[in-house]
N, C-alpha and C. Protein backbone atom coordinates (compact mmCIF):
# COMPACT_ATOMS: atom_id res chain seq x y z
N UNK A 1 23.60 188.64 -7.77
CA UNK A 1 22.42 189.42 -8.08
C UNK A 1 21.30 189.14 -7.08
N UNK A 2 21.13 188.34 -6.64
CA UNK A 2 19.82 187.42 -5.97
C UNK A 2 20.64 187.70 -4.35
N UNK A 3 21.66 187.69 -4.12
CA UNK A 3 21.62 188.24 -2.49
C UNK A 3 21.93 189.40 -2.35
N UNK A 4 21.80 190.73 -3.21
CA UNK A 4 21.60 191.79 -3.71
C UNK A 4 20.54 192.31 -3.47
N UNK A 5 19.54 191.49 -4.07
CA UNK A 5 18.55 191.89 -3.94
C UNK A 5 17.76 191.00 -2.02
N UNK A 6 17.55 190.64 -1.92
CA UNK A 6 17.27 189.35 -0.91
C UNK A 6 17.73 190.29 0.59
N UNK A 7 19.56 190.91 0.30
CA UNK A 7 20.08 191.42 1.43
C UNK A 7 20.64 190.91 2.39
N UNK A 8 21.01 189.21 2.02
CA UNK A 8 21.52 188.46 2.81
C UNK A 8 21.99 187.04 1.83
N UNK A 9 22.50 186.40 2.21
CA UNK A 9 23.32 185.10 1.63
C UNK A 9 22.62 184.47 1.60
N UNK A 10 21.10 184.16 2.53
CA UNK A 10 20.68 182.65 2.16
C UNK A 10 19.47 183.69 3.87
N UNK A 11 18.26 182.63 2.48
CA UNK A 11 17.17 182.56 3.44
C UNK A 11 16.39 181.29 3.29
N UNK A 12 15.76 180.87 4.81
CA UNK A 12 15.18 179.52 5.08
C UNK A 12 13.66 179.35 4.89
N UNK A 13 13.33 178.72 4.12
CA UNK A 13 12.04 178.62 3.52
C UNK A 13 11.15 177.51 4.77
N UNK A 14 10.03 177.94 4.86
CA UNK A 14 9.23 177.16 5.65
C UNK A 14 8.17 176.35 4.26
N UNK A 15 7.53 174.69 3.86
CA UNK A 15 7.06 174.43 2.76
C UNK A 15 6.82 173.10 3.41
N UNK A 16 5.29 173.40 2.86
CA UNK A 16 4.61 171.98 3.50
C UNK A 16 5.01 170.37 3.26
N UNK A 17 4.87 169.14 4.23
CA UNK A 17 5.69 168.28 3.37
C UNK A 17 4.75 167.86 2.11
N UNK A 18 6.17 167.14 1.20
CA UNK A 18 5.59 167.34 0.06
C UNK A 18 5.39 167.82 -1.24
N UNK A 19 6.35 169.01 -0.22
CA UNK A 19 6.75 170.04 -1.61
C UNK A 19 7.74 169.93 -2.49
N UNK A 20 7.46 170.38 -3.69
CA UNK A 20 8.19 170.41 -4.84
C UNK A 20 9.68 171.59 -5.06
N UNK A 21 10.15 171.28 -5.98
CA UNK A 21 11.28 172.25 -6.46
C UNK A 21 10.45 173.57 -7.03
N UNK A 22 9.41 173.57 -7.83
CA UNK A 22 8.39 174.55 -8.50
C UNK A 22 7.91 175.32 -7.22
N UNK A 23 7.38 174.32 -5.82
CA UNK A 23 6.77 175.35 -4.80
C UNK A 23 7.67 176.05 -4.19
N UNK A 24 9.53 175.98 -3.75
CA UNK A 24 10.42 176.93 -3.66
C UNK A 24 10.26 177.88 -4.49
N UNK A 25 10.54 177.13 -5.87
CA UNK A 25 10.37 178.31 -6.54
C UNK A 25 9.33 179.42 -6.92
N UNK A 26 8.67 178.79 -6.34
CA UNK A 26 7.02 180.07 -6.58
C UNK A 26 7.32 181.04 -4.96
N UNK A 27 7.76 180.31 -4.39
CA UNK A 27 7.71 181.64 -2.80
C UNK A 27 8.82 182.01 -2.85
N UNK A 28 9.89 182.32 -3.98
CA UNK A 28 10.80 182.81 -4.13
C UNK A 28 10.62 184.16 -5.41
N UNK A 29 9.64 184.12 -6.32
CA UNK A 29 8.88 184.69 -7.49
C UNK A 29 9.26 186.25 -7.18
N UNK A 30 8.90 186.92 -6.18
CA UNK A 30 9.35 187.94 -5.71
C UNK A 30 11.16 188.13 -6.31
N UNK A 31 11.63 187.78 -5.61
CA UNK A 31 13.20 187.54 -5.16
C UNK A 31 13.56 187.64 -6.55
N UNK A 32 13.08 186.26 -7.40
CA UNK A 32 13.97 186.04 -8.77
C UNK A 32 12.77 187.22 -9.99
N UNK A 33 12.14 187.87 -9.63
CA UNK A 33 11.77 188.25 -10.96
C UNK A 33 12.81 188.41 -11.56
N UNK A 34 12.18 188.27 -12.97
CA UNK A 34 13.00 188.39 -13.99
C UNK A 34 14.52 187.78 -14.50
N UNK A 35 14.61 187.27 -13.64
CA UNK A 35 15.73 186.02 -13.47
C UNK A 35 15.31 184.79 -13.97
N UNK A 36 15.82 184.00 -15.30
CA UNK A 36 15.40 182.85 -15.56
C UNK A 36 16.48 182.23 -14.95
N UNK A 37 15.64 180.87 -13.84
CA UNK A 37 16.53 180.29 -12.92
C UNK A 37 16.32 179.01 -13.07
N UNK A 38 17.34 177.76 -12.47
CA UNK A 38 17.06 176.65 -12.44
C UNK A 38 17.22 176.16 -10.80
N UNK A 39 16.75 175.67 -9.93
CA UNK A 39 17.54 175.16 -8.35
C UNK A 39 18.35 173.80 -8.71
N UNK A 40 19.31 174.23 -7.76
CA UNK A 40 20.43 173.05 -7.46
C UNK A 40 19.65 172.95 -6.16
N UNK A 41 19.36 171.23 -5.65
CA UNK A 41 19.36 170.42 -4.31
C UNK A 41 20.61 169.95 -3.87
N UNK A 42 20.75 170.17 -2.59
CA UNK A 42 22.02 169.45 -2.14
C UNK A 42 23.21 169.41 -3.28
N UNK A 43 23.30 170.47 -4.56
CA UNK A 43 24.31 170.86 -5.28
C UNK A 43 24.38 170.08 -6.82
N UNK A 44 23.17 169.67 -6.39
CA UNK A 44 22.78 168.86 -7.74
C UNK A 44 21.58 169.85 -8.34
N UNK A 45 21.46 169.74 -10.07
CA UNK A 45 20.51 170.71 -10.51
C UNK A 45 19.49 169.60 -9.92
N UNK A 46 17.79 170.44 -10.25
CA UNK A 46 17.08 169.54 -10.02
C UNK A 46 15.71 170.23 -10.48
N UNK A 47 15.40 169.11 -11.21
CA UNK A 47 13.65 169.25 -11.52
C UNK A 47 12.74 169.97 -10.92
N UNK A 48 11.83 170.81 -11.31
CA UNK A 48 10.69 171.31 -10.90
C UNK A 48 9.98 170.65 -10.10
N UNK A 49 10.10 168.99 -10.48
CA UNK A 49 8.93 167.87 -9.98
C UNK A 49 9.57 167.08 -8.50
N UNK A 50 10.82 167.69 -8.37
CA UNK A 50 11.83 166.67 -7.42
C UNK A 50 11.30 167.30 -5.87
N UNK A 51 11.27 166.37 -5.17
CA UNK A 51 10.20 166.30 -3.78
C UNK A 51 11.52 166.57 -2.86
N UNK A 52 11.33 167.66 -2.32
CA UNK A 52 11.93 168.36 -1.25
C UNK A 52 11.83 167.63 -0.12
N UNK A 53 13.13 167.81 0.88
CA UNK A 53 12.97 167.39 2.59
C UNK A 53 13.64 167.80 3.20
N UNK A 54 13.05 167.78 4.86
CA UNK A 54 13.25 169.13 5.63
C UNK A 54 15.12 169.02 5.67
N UNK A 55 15.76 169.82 5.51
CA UNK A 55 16.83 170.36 5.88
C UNK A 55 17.38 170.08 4.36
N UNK A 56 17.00 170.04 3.12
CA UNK A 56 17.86 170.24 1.79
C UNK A 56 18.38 171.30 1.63
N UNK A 57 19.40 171.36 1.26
CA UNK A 57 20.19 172.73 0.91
C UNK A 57 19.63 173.05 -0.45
N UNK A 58 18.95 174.10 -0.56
CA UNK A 58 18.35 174.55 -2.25
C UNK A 58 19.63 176.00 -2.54
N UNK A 59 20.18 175.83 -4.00
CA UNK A 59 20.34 177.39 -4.31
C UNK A 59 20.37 177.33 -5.64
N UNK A 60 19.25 179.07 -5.58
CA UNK A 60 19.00 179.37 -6.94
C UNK A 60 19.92 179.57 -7.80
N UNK A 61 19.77 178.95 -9.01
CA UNK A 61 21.31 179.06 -10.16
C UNK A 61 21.11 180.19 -11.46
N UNK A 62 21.42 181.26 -11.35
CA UNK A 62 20.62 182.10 -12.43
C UNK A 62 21.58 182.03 -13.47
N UNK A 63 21.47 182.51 -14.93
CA UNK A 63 22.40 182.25 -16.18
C UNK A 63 24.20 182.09 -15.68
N UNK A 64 24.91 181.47 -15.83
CA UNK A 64 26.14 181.17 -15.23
C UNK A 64 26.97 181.44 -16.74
N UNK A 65 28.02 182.87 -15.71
CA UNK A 65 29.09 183.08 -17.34
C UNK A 65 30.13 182.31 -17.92
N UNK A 66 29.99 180.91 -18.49
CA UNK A 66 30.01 181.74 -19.02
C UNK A 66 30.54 179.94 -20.79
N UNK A 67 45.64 161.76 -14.64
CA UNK A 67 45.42 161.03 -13.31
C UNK A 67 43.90 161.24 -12.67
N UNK A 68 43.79 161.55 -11.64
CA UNK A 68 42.58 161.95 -10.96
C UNK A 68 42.15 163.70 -11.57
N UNK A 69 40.79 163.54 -11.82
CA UNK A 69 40.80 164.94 -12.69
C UNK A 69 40.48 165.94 -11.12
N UNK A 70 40.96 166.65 -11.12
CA UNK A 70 40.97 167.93 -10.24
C UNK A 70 40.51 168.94 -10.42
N UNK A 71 39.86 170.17 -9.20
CA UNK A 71 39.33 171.28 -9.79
C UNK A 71 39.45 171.82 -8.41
N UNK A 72 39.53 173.04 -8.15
CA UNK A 72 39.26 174.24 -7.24
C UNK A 72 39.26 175.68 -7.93
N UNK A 73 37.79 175.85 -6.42
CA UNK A 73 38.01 177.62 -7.12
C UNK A 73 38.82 178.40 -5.90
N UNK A 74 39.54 179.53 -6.18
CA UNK A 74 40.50 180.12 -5.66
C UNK A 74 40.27 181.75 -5.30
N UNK A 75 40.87 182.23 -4.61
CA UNK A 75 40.18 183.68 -4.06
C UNK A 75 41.69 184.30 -4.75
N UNK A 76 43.09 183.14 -4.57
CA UNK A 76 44.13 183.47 -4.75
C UNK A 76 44.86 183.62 -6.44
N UNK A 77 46.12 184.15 -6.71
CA UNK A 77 46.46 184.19 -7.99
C UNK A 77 46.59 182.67 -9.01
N UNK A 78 46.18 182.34 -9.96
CA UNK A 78 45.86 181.01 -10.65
C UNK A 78 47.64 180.84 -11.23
N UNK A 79 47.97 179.68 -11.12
CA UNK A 79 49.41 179.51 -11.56
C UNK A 79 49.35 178.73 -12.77
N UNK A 80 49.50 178.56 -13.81
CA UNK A 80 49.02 178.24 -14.95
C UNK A 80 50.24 176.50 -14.61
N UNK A 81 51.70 177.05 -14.34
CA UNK A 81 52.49 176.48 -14.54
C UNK A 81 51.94 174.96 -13.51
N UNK A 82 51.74 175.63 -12.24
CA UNK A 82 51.30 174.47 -11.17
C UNK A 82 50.51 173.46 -11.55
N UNK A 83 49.54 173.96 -11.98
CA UNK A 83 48.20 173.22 -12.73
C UNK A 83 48.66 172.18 -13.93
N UNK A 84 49.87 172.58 -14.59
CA UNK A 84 50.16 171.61 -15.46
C UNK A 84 51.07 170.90 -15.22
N UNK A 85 51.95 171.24 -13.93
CA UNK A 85 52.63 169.97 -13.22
C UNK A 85 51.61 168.86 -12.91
N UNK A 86 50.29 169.31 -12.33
CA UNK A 86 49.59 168.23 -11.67
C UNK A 86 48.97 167.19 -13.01
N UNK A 87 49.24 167.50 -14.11
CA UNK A 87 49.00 166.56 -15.20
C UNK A 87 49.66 165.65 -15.52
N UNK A 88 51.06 165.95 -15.43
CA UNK A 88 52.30 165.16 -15.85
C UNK A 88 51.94 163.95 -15.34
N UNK A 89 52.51 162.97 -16.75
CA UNK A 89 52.30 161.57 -16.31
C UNK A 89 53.03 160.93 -17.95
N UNK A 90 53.87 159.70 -17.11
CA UNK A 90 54.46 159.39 -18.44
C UNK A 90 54.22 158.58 -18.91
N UNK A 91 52.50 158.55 -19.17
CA UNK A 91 51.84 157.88 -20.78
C UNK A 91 51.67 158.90 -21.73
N UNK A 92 51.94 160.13 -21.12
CA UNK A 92 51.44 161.43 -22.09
C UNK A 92 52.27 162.09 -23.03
N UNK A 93 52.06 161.94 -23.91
CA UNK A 93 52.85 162.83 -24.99
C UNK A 93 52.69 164.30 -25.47
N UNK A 94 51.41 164.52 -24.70
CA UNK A 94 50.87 166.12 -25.36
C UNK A 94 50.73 166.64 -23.76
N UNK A 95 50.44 168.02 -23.55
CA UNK A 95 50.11 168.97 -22.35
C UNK A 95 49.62 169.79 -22.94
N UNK A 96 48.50 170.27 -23.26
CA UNK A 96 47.65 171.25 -23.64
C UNK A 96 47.37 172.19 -22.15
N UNK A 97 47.70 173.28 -22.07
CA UNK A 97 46.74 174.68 -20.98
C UNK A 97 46.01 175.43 -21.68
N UNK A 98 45.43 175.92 -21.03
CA UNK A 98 44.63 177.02 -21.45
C UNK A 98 44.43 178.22 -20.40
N UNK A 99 44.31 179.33 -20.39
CA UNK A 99 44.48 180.81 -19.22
C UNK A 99 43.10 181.32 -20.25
N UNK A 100 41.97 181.51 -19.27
CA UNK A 100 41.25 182.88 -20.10
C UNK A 100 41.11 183.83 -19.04
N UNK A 101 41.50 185.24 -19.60
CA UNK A 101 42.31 186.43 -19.08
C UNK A 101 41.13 187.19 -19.08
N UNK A 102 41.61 188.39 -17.64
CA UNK A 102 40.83 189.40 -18.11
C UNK A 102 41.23 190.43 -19.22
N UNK A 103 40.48 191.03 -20.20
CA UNK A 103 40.66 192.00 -21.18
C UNK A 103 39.84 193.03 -21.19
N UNK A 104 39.81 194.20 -21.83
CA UNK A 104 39.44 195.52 -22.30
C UNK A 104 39.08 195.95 -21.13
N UNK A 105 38.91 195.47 -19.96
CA UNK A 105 38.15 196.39 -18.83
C UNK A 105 39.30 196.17 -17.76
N UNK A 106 38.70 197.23 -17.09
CA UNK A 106 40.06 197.17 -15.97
C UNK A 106 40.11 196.04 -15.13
N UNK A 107 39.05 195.26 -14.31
CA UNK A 107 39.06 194.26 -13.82
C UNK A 107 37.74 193.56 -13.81
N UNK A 108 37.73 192.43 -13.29
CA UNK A 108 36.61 191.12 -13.18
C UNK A 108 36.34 190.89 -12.01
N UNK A 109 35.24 191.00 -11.14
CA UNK A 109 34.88 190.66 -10.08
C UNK A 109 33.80 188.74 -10.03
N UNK A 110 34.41 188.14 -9.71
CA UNK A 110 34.04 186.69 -10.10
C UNK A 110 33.37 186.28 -8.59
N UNK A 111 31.66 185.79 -8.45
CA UNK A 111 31.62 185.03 -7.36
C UNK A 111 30.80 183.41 -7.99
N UNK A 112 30.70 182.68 -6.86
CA UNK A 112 30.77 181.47 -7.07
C UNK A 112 29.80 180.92 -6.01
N UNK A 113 28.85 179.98 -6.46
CA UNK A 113 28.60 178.45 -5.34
C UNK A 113 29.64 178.27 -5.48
N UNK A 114 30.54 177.71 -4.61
CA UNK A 114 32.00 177.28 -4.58
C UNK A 114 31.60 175.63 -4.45
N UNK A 115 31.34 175.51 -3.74
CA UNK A 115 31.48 174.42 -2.78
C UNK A 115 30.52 173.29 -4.25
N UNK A 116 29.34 173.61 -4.94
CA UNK A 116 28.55 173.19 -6.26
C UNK A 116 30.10 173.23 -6.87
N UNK A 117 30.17 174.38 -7.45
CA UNK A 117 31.54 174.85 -8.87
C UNK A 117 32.64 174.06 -8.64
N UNK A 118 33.16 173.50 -7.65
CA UNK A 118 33.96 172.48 -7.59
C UNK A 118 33.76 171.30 -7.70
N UNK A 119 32.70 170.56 -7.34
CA UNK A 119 32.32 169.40 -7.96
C UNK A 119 31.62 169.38 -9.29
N UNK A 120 31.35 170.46 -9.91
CA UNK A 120 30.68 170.27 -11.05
C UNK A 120 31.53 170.03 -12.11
N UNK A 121 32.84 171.28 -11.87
CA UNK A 121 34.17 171.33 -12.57
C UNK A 121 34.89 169.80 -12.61
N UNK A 122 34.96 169.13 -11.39
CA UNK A 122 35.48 168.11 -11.32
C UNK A 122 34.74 167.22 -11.71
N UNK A 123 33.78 167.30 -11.78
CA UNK A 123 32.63 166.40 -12.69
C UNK A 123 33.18 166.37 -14.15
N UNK A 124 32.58 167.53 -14.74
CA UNK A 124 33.24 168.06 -15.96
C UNK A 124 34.58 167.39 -16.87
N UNK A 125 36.07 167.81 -15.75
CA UNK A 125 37.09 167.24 -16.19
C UNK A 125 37.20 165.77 -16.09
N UNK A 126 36.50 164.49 -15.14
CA UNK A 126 36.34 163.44 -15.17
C UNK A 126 35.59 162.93 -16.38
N UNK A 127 34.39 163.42 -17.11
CA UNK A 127 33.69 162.88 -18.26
C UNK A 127 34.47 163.35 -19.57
N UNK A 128 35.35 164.60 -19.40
CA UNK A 128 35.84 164.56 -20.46
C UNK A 128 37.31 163.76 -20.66
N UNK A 129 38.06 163.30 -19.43
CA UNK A 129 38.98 162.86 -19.79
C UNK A 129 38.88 161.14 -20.22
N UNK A 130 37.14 160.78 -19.52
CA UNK A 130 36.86 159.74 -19.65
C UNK A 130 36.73 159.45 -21.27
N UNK A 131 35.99 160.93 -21.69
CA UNK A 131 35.77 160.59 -23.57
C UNK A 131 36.77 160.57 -24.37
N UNK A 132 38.04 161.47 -23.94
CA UNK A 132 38.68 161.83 -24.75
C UNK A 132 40.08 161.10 -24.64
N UNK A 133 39.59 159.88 -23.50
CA UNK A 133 41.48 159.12 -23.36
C UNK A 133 42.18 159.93 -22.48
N UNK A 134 42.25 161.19 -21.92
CA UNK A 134 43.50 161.66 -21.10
C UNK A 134 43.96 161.21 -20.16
N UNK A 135 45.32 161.62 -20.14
CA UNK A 135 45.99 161.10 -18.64
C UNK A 135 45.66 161.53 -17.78
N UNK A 136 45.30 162.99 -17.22
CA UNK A 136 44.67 163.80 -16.30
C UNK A 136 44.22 164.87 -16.97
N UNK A 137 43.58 165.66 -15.98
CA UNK A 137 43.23 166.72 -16.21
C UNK A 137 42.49 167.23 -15.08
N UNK A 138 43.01 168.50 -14.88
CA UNK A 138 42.28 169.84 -13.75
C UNK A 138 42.14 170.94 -14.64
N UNK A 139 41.37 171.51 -13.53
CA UNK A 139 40.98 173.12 -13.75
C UNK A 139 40.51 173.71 -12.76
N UNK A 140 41.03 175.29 -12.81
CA UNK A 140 40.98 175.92 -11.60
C UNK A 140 40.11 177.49 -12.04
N UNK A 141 39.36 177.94 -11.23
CA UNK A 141 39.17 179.22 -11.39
C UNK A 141 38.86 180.09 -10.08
N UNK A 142 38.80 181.19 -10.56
CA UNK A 142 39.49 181.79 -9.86
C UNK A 142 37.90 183.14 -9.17
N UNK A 143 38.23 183.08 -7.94
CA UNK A 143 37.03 184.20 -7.77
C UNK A 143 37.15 185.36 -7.12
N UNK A 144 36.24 186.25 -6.66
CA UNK A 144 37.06 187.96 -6.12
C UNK A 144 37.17 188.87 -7.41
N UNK A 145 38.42 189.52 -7.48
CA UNK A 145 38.97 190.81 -8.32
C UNK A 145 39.45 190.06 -9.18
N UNK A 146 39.64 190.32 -10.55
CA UNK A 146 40.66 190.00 -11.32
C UNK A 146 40.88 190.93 -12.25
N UNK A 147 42.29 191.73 -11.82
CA UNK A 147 42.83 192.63 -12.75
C UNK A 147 43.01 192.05 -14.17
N UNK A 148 43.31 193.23 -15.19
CA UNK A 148 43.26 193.60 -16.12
C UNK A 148 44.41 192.15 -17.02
N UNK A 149 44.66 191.69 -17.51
CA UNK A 149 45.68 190.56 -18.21
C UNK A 149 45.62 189.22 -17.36
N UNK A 150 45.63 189.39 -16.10
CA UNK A 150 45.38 188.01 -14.92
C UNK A 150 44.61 186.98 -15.57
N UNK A 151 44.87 185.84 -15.42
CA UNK A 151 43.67 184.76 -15.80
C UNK A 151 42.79 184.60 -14.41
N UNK A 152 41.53 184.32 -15.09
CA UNK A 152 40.50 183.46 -14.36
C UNK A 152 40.04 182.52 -14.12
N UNK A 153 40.10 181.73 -15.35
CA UNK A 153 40.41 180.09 -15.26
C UNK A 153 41.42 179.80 -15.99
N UNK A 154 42.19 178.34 -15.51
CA UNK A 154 42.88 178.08 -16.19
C UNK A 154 42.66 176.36 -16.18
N UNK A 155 42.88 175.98 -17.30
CA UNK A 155 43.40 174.24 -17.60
C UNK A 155 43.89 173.54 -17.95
N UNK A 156 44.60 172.40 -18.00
CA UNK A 156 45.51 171.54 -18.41
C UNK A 156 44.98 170.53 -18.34
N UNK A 157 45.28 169.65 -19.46
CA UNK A 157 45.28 168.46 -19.60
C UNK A 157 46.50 167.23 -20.70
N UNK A 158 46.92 166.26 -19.79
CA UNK A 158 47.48 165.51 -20.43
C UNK A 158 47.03 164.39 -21.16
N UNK A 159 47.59 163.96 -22.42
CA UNK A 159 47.33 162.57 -22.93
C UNK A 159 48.02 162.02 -24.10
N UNK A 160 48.01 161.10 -24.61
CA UNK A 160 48.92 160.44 -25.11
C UNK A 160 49.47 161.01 -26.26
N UNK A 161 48.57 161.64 -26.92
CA UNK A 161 48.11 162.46 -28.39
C UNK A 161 47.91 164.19 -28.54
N UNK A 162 48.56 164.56 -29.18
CA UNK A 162 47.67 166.19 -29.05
C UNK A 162 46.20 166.40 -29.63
N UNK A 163 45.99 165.61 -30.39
CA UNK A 163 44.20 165.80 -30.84
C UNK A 163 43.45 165.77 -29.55
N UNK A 164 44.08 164.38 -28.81
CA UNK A 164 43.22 164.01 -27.64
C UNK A 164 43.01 165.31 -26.74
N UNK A 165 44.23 165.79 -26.29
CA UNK A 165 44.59 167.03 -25.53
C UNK A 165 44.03 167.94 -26.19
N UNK A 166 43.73 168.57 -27.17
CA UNK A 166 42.93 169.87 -27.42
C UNK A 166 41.56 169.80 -27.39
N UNK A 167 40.99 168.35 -27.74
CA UNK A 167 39.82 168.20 -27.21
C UNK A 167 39.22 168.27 -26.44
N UNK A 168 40.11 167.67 -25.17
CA UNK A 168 39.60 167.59 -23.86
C UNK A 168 39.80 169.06 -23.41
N UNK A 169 41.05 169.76 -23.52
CA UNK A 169 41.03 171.02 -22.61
C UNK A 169 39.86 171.99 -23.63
N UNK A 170 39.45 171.57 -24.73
CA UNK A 170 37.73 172.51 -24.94
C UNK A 170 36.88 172.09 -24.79
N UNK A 171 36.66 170.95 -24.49
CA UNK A 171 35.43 170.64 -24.31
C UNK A 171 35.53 170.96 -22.41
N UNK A 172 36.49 170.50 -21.34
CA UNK A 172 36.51 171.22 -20.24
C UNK A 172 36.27 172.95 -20.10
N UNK A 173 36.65 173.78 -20.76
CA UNK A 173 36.61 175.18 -20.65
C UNK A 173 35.16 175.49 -21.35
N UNK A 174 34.81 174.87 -22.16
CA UNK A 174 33.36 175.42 -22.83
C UNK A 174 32.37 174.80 -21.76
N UNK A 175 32.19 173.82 -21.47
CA UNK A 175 31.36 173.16 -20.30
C UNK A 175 31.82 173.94 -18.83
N UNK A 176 33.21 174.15 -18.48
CA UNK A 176 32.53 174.60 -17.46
C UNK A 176 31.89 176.02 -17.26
N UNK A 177 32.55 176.88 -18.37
CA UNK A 177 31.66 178.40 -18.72
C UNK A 177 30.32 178.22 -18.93
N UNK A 178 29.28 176.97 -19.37
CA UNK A 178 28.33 177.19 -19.53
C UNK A 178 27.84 176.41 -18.10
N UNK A 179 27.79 175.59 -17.35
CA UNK A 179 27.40 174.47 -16.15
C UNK A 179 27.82 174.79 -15.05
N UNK A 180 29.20 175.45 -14.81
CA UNK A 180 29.87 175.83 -13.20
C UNK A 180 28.86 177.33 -12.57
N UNK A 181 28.52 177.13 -11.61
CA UNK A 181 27.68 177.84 -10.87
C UNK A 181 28.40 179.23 -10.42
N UNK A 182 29.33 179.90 -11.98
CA UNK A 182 30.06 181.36 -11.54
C UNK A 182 29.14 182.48 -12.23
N UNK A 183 29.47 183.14 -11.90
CA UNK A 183 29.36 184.89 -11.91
C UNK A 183 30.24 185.82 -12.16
N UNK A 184 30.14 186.63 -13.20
CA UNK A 184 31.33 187.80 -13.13
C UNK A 184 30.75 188.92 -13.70
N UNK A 185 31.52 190.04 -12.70
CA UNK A 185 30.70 191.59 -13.27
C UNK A 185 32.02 192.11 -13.58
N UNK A 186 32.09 192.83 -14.28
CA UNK A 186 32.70 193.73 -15.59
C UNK A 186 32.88 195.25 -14.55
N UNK A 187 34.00 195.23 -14.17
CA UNK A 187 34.29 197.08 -13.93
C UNK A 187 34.99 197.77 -14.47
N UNK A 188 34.45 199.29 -15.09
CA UNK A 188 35.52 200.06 -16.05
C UNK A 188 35.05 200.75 -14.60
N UNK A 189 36.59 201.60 -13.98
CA UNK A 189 36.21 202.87 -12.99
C UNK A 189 35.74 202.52 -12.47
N UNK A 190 34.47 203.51 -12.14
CA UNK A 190 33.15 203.34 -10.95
C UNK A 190 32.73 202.67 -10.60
N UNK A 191 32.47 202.18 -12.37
CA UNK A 191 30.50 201.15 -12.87
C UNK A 191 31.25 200.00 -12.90
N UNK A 192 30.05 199.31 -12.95
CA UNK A 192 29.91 197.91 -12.57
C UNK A 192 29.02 197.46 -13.41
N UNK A 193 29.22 196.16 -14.07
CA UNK A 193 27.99 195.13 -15.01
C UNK A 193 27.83 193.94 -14.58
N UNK A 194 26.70 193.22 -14.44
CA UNK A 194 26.88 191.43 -14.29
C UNK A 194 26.85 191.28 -15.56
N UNK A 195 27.52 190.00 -16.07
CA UNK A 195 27.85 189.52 -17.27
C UNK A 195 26.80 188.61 -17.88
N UNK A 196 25.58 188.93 -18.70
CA UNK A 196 24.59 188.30 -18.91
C UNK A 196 24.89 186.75 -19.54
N UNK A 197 24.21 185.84 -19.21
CA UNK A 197 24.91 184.18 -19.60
C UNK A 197 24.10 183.75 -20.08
N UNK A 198 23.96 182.21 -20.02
CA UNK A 198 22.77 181.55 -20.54
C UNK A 198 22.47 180.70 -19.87
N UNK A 199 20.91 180.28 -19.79
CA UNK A 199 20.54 179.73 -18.38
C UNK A 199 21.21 178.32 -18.40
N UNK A 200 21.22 177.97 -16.91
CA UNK A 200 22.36 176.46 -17.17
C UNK A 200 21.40 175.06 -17.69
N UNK A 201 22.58 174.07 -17.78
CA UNK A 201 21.70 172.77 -18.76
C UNK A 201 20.74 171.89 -17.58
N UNK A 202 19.42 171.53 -18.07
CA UNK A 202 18.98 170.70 -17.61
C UNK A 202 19.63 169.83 -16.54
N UNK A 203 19.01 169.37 -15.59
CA UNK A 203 19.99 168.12 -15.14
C UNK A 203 20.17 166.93 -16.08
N UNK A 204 21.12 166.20 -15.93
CA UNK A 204 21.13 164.78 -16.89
C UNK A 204 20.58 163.44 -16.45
């Protein structure tokens, strides 16, 4: 929505030293009307009050839709099966996946901070496998087109227990729909929708 409007991927702010996350965001006011936004620094969210320096990477984050723990996002088709090889491990007794698909519309156009959405995801699956005991756990999603039944994300997780395992693979899929820095617009035919979200969480 924001390089839509803007007309380009990324523009370089000139800001006296000194400046705040609030003073980006005020010479940006134009750009985001009506957009309730939060900035990621260097891919971390970050405070209004957090003191900027010259060459930080800032990007605006507007409502987002929506073993070693792993994560990538993908331009390519999501393999549900692959993803739950990379779990296998023989302390585990359970393998929980999860696929959420596209439905009722013909396809999903998904974009991404990639480069944020992968460490956040992998953030994500590390605290939850940390809470919940698992053996591993990834998750992958997916960005571009996504026809009609295709998944868009998908996850797996192993662990000793199936309680453990259904926990972790929801509490991974609900966190990263609300925290991963994605986007998806809705096409029937012609038209086109962005998928309204909710603004993302505080930093911690």
């Amino acid at each position: 929505m924001l390089r839509e409007r803007a007309g380009a991927g990324s523009v370089t702010l000139e800001l006296p030293e000194g400046a705040r996350v609030r003073d980006a965001l005020d010479s940006l006011s134009d750009l985001a009307e009506g957009i309730p936004l939060v900035m990621a620094v260097n891919r971390e969210y970050a405070t209004e009050e957090q003191v900027l320096g010259a060459g930080d990477e800032l990007a605006l984050i507007p409502p987002v839709s929506g073993g070693a723990p792993w994560a990538r996002v993908s331009a390519e088709p999501l393999s549900l099966d692959a993803l739950a090889a990379r779990v296998r491990d023989p302390r585990a007794g359970a393998v929980v996946t999860f696929a959420g698909v596209t439905r009722e519309v013909d396809r999903l156009e998904y974009e991404a901070y990639a480069e944020m959405a992968e460490e956040r995801m992998g953030a994500i699956a590390a605290e939850a496998a940390a809470r919940h005991g698992l053996c591993s756990a990834a998750v992958e999603h997916r960005v571009g087109e996504v026809p009609l039944s295709e998944p868009s994300v998908i996850v797996a997780v192993s662990a000793p227990h199936r309680g453990e395992a259904f926990a972790g693979a929801r509490e991974i899929i609900d966190r990263v729909k609300a925290e991963a820095p994605i986007w998806k617009k809705e096409i029937e035919g012609a038209s086109g929708r962005w998928v309204e979200g909710a603004p993302p969480p505080p930093p911690r």
